[in-house]
C-alpha atoms as a PDB file:
ATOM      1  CA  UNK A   1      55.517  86.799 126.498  1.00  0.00           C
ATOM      2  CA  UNK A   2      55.441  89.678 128.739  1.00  0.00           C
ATOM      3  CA  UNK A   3      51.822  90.869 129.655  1.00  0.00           C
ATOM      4  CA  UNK A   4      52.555  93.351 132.294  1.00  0.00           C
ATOM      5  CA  UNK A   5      55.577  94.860 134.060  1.00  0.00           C
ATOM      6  CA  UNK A   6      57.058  93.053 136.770  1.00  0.00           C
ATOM      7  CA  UNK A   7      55.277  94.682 139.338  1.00  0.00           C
ATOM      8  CA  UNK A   8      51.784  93.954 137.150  1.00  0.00           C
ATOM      9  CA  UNK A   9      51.335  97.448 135.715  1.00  0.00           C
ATOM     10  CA  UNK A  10      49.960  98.336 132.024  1.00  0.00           C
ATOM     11  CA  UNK A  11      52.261 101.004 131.216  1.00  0.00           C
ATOM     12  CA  UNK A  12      49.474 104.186 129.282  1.00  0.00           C
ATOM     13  CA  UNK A  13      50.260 106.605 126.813  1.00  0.00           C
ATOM     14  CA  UNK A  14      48.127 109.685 127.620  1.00  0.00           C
ATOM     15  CA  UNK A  15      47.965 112.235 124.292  1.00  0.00           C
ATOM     16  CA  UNK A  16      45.912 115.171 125.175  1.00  0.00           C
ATOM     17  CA  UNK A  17      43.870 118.045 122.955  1.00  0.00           C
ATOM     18  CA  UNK A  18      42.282 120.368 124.250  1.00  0.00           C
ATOM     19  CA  UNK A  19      38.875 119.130 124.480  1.00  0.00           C
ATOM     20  CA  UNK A  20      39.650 114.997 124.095  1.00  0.00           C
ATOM     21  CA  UNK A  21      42.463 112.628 125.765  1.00  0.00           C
ATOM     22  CA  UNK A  22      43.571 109.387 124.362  1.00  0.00           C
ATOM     23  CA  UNK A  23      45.128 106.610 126.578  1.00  0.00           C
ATOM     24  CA  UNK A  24      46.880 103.961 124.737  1.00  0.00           C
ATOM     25  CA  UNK A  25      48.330 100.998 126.101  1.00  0.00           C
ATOM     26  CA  UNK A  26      51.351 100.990 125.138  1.00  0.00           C
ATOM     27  CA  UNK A  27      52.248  97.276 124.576  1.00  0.00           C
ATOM     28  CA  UNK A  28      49.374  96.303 123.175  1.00  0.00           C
ATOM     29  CA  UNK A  29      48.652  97.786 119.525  1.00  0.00           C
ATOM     30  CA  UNK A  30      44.950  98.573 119.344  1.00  0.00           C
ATOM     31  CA  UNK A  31      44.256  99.099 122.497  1.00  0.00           C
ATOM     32  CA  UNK A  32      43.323 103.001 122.520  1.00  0.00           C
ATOM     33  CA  UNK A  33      40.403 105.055 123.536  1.00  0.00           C
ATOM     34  CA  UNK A  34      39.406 108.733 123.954  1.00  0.00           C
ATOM     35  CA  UNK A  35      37.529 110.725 126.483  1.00  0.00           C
ATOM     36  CA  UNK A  36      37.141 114.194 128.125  1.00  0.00           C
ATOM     37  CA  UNK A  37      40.052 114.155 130.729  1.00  0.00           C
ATOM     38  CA  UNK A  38      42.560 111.894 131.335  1.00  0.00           C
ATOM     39  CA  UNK A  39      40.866 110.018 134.130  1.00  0.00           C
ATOM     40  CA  UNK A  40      37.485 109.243 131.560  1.00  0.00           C
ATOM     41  CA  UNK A  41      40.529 108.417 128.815  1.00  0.00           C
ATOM     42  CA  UNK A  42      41.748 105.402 131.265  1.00  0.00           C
ATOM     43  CA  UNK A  43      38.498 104.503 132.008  1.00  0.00           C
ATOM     44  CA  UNK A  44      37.435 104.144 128.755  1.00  0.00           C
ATOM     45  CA  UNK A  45      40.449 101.995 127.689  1.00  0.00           C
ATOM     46  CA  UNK A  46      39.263  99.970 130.907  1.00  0.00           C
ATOM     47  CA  UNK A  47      36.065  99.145 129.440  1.00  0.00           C
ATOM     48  CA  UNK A  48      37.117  98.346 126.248  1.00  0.00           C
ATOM     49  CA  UNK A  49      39.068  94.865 127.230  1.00  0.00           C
ATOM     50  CA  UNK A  50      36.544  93.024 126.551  1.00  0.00           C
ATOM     51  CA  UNK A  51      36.753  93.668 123.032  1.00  0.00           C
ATOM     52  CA  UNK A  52      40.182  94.063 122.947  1.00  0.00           C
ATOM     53  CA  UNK A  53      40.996  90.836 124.960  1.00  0.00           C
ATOM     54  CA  UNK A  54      39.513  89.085 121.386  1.00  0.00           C
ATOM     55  CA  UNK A  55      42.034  90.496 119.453  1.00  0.00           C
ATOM     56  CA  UNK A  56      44.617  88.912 122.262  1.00  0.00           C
ATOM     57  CA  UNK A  57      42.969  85.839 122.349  1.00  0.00           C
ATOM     58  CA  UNK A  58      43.202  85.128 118.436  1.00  0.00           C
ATOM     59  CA  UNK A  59      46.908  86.328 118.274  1.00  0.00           C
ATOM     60  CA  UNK A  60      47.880  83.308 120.306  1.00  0.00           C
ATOM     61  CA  UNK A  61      48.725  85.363 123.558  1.00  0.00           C
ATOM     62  CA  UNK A  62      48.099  85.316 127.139  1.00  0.00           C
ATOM     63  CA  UNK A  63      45.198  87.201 128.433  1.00  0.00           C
ATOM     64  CA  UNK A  64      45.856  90.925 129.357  1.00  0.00           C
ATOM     65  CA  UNK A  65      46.545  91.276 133.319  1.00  0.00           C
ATOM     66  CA  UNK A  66      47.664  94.253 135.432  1.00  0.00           C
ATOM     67  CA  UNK A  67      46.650  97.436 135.941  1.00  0.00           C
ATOM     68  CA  UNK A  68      46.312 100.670 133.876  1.00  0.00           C
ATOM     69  CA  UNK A  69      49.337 103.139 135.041  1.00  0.00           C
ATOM     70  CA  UNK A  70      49.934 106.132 133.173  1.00  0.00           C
ATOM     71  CA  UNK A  71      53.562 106.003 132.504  1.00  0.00           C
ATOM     72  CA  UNK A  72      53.982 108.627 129.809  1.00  0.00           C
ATOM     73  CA  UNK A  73      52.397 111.830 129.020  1.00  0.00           C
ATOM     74  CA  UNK A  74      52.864 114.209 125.617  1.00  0.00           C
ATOM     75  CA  UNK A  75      53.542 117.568 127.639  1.00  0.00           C
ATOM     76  CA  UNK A  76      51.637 119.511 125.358  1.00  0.00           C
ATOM     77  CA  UNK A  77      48.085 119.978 124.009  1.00  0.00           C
ATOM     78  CA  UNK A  78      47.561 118.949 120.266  1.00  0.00           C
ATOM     79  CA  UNK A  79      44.748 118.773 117.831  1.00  0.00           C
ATOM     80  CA  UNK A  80      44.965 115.948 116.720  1.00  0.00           C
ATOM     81  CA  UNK A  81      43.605 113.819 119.749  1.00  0.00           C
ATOM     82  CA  UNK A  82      40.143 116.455 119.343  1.00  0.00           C
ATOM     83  CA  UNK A  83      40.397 115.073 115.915  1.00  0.00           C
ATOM     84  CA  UNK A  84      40.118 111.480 116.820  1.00  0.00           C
ATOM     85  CA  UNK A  85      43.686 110.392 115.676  1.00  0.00           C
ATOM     86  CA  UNK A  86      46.775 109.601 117.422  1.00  0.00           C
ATOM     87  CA  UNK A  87      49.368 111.187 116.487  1.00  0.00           C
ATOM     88  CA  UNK A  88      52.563 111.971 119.108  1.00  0.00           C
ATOM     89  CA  UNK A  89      55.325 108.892 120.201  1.00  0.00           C
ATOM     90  CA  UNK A  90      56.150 108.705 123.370  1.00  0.00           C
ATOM     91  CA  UNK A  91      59.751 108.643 124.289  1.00  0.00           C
ATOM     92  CA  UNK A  92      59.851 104.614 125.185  1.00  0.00           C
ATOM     93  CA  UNK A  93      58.176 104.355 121.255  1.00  0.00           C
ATOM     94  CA  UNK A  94      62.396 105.501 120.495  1.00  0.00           C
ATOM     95  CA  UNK A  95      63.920 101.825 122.121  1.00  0.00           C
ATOM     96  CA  UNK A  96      64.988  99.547 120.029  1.00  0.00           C
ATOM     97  CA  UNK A  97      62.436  96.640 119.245  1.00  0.00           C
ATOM     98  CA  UNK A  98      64.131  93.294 119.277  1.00  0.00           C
ATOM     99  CA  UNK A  99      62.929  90.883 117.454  1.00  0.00           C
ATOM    100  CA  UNK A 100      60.930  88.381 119.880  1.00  0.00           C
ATOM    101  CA  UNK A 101      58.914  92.162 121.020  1.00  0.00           C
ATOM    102  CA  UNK A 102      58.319  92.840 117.141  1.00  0.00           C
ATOM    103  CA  UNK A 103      57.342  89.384 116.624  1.00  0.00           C
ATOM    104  CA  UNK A 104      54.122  90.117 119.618  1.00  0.00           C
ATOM    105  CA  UNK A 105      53.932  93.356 117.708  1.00  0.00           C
ATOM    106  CA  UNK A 106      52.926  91.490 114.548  1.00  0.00           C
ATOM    107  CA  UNK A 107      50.672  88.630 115.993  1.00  0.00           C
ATOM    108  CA  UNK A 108      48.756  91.121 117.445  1.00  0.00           C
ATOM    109  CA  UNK A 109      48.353  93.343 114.384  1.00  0.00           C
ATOM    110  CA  UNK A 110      47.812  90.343 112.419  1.00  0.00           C
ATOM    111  CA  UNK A 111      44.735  89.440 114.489  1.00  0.00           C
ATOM    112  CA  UNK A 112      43.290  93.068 114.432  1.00  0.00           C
ATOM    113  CA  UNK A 113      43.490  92.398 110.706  1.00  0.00           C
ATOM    114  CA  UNK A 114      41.565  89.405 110.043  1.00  0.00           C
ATOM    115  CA  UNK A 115      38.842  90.773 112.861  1.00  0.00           C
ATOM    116  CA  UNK A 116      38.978  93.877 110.577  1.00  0.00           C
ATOM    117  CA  UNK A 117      38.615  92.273 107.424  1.00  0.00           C
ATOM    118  CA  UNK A 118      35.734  88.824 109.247  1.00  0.00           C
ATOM    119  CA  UNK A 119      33.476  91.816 110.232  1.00  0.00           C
ATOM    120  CA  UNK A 120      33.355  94.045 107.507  1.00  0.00           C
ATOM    121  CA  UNK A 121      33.034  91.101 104.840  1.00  0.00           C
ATOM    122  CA  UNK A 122      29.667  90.185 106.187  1.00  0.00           C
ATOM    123  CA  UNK A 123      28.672  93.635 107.574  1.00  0.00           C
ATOM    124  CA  UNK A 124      25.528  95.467 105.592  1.00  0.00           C
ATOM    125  CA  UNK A 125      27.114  97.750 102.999  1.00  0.00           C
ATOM    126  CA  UNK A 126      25.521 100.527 104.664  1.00  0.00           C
ATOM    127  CA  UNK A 127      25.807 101.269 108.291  1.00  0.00           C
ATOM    128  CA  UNK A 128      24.032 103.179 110.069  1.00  0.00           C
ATOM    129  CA  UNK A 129      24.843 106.751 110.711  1.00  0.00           C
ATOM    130  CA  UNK A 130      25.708 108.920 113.360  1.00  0.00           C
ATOM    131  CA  UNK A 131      29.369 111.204 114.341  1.00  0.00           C
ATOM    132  CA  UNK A 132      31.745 108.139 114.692  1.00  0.00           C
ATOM    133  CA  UNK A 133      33.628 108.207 111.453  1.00  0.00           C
ATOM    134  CA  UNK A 134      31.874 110.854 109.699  1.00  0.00           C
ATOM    135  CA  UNK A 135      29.002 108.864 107.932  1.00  0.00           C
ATOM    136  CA  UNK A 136      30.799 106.180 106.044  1.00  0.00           C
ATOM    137  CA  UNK A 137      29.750 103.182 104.780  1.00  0.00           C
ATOM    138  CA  UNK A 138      31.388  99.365 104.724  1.00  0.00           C
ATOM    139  CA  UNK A 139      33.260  99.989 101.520  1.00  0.00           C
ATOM    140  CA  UNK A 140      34.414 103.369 101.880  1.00  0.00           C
ATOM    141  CA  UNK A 141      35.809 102.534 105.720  1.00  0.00           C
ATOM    142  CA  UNK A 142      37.426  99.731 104.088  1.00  0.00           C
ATOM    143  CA  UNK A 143      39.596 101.620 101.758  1.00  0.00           C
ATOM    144  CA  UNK A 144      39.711 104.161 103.987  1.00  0.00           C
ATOM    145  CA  UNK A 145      42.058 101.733 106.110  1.00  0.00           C
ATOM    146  CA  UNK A 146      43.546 100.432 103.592  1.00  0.00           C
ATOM    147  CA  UNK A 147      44.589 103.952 101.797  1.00  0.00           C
ATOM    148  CA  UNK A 148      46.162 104.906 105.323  1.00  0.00           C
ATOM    149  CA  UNK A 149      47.748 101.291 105.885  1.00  0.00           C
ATOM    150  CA  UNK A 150      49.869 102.353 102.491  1.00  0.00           C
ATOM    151  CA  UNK A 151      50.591 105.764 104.085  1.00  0.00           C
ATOM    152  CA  UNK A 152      51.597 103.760 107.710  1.00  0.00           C
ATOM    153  CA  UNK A 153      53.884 101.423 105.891  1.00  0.00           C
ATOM    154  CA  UNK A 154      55.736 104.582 104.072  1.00  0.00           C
ATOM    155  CA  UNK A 155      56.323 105.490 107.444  1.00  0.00           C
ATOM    156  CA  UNK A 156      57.920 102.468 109.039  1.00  0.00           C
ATOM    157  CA  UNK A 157      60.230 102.394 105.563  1.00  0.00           C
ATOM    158  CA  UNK A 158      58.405  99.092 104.150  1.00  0.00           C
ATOM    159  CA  UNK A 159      58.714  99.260 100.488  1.00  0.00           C
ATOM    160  CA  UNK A 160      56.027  98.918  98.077  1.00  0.00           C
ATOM    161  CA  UNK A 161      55.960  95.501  96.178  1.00  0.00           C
ATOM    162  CA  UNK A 162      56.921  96.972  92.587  1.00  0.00           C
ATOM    163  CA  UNK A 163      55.804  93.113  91.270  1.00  0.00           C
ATOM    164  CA  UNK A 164      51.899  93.216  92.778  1.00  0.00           C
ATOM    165  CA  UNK A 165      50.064  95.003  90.738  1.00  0.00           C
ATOM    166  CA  UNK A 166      47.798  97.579  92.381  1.00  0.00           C
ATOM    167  CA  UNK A 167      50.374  96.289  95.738  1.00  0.00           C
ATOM    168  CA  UNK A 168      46.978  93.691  96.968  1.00  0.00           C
ATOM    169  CA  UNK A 169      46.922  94.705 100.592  1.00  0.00           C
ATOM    170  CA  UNK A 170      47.005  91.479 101.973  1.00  0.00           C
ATOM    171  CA  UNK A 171      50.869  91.476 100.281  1.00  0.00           C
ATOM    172  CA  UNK A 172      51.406  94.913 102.410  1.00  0.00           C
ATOM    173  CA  UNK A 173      50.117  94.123 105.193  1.00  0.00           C
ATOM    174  CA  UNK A 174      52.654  90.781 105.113  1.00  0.00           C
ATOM    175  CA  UNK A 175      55.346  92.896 104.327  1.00  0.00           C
ATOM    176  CA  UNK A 176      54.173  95.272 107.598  1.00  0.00           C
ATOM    177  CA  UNK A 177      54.411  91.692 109.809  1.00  0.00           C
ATOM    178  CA  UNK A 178      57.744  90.406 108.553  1.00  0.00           C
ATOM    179  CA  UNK A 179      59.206  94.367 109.048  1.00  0.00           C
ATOM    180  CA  UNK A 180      58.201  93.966 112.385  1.00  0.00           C
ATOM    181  CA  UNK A 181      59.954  90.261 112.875  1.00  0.00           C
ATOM    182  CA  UNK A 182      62.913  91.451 111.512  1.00  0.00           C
ATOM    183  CA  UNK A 183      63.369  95.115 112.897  1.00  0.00           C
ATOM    184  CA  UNK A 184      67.220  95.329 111.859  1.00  0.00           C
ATOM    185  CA  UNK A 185      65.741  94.874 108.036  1.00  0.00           C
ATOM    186  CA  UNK A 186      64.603  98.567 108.073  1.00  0.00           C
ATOM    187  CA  UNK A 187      65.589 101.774 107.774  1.00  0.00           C
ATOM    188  CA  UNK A 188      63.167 104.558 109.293  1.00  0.00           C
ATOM    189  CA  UNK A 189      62.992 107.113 107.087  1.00  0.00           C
ATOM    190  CA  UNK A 190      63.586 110.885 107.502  1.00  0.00           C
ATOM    191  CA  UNK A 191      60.286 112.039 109.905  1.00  0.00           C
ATOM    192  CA  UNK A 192      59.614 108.475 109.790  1.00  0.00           C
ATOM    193  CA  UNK A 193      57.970 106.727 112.683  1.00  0.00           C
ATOM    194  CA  UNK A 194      59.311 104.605 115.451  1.00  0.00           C
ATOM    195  CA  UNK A 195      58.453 100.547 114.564  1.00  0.00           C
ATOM    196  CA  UNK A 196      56.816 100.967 118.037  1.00  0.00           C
ATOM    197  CA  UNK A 197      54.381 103.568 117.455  1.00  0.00           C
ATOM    198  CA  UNK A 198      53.612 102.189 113.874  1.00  0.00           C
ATOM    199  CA  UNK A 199      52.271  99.304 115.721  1.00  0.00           C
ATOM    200  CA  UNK A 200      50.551 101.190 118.030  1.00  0.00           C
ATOM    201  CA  UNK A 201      49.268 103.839 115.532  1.00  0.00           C
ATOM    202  CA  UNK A 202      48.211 100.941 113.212  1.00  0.00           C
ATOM    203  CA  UNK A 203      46.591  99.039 115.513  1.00  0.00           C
ATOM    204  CA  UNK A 204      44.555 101.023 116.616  1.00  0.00           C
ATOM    205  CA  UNK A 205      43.275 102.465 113.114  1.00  0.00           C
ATOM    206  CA  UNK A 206      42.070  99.336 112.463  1.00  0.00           C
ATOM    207  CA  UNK A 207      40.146  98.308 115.230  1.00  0.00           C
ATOM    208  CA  UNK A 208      38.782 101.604 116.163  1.00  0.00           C
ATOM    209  CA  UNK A 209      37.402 101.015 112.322  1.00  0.00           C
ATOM    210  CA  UNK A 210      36.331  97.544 113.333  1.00  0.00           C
ATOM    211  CA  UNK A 211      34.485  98.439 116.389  1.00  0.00           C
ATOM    212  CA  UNK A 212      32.561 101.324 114.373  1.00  0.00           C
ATOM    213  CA  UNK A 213      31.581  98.578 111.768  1.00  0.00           C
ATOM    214  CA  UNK A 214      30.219  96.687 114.889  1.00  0.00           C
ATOM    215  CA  UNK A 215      28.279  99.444 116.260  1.00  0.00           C
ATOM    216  CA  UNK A 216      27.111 100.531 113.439  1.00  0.00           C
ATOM    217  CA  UNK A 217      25.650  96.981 112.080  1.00  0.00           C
ATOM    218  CA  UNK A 218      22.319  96.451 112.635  1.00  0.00           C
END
């Protein structure tokens, strides 16, 4: 599997608002962090390997190596990064994804999942509070990501099981993995996102949610 371009860069996404940047490595879904410029964004995706290089560790993958390069930048200030959210796809998000590169995709999403759902199952039901995530507790940030995970899944074109009742989001998420093995099964739909970014955008939603469990446990 590839971990870095041939000559050992980690291509970075930079997404700027007008107060916060977000730098997202863009081969590795989850791996996204904020800060005031672009320079504090990079640094702050730096320091986060450690925690990230868990998620990479359980998929089955190589360790992360190379160095941060900012490859791709949205041209234009938007709200949503002052929000805390990604939101724009960079133009490499538009390639096709073959198969064996939507297969990494889905190992690594899969392992964001299970760190998602390991923490918050024996996390306090009430966390303690402070600006990250506006206040929420355990339960409520778990259906928060799973609410959005329906929403995400919309967007790549995965279909709702019509034979699960209540579509159990262990059966959604499985659908999410096996879209993502199979790219040529799906159709985006109209404003529909890029299989690329939906990685990206969904990895990162749930460990951004995991790490706030984490720091928010006592």
């Amino acid at each position: 599997m590839v971990m870095a371009a041939a000559d050992g860069t980690i291509a970075v996404f930079i997404e700027p608002g007008r107060k916060w940047v977000f730098a997202s490595a863009l081969e590795w879904p989850g791996w996204a962090r904020r800060g005031r410029s672009e320079e504090l964004a990079v640094q702050a995706l730096d320091e986060y390997l450690p925690r990230y290089a868990a998620i990479v560790a359980a998929a089955g993958l190589k360790p992360v190596s190379g160095t941060l390069v900012v490859t791709e930048r949205h041209p234009e200030p938007g709200s949503n990064a002052d929000f805390g959210s990604l939101h724009e796809i960079a133009p490499s998000e538009r390639q096709t994804l073959p198969p064996e590169a939507g297969a990494r995709l889905a190992a690594l999403l899969a392992a964001g999942w299970a760190a998602f759902d390991e923490a918050a199952g024996t996390a306090p039901e009430h966390l303690r509070k402070g600006p990250r995530g506006g206040g929420r507790d355990t339960s409520q940030i778990v259906a928060h990501v799973r609410d959005a995970e329906v929403m995400y899944a919309r967007k790549m074109g995965v279909p709702r099981d019509r034979g699960a009742p209540g579509d159990p989001p262990a059966a959604l998420r499985a659908r999410i993995a096996a879209a993502l093995r199979d790219p040529a099964s799906l159709a985006t739909p109209p404003n529909g996102w890029p299989l690329r970014y939906a990685a990206r955008r969904m990895g990162w939603h749930v460990l951004d949610h995991l790490w706030e469990i984490e720091d928010k446990t006592d």
